[in-house]
Protein backbone atom coordinates (compact mmCIF):
# COMPACT_ATOMS: atom_id res chain seq x y z
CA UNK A 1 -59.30 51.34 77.57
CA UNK A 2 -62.80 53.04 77.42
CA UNK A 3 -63.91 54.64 80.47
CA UNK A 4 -66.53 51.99 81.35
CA UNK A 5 -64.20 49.57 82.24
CA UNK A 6 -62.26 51.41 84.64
CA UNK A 7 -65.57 51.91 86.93
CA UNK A 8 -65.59 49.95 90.05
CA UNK A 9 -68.41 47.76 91.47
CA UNK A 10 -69.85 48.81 94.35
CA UNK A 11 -69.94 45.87 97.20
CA UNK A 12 -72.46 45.48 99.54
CA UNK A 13 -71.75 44.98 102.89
CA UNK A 14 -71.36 41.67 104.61
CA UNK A 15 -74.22 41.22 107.36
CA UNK A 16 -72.29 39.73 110.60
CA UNK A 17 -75.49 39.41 112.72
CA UNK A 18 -78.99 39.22 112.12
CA UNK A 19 -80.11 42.47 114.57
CA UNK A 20 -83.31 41.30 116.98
CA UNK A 21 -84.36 44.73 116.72
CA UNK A 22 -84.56 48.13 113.77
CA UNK A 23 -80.98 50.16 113.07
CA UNK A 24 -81.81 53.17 114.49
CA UNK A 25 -82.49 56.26 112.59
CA UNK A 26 -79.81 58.52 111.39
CA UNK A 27 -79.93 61.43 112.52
CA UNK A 28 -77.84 64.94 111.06
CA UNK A 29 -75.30 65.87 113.55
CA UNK A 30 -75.20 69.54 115.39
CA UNK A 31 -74.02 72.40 113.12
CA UNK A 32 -71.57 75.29 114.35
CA UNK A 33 -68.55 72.70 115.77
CA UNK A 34 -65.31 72.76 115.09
CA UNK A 35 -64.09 70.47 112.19
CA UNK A 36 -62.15 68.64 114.41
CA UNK A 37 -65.42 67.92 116.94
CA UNK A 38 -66.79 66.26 114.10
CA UNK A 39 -63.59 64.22 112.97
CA UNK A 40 -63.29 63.06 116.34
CA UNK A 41 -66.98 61.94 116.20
CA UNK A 42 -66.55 59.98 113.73
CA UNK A 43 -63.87 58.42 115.05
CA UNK A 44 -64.92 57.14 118.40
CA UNK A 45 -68.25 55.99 115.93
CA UNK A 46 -65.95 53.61 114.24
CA UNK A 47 -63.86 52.59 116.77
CA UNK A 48 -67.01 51.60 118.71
CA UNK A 49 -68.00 49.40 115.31
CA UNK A 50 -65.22 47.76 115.26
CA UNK A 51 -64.19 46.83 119.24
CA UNK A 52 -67.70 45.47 119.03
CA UNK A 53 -67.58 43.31 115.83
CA UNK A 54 -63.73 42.04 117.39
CA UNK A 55 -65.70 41.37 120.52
CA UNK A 56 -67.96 39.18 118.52
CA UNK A 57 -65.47 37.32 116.49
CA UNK A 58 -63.79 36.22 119.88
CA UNK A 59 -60.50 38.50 120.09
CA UNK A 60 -61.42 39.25 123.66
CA UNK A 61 -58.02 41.16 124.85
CA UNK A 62 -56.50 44.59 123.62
CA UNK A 63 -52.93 42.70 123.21
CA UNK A 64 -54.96 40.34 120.84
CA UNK A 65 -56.29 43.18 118.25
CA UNK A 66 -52.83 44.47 116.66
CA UNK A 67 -53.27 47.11 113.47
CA UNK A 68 -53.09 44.41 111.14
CA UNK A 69 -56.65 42.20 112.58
CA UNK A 70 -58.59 45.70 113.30
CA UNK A 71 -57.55 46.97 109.43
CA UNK A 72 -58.53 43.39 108.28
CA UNK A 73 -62.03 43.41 110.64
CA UNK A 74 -62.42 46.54 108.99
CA UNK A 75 -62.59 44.63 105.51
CA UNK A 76 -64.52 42.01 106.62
CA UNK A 77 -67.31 44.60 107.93
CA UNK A 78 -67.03 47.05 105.14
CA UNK A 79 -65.62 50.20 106.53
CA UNK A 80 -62.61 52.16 105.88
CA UNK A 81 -59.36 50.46 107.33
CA UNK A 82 -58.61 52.92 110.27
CA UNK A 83 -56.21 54.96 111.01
CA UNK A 84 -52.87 54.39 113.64
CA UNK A 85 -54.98 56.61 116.16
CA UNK A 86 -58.86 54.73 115.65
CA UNK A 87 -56.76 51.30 116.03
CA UNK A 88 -55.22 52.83 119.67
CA UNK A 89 -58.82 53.76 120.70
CA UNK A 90 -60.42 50.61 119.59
CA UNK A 91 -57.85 48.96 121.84
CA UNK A 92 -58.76 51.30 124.48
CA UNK A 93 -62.40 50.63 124.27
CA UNK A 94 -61.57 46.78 124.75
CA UNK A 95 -59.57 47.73 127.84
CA UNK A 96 -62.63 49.11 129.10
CA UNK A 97 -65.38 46.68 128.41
CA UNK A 98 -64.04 43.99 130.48
């Protein structure tokens, strides 16, 4: 099989909302942390994504968002499907925004 057909085609990302207002900018993050400061970062960024975008598709209580519809929200919004540990704190985060 030549190599050319083993490339994969890069997706673009499904729009959920239609923002009022500019993404802000990105901005690089502090240097001289730990790895895991960073890792952890990250983390609470995409566990923040996705309680939000579950928020917005209606699944309202923590009991609600089991692995399976945060991995599969994940999909649907175009991020890596999270980990055991981002799927507790995105549950977490719902607890807390009621």
């Amino acid at each position: 099989m030549p190599a050319a057909a083993l490339t994969t085609k890069r997706v673009s990302r499904p729009v959920l909302l239609d923002l009022p207002y500019a993404p802000l900018e990105k901005k690089a993050l502090p240097a001289g942390r730990p790895r895991e400061w960073y890792v952890n970062h990250n983390r609470r960024l995409k566990a923040m994504r996705l309680a939000i975008a579950l928020l917005d598709s209606g699944v309202h209580l923590p009991n609600q968002a089991k692995n399976t519809t945060i991995r599969s929200m994940a999909e649907e919004v175009g991020i890596h499907p999270p980990s055991d540990i981002t799927c507790h704190m995105v549950r977490a985060l719902m607890r807390y925004s009621r």
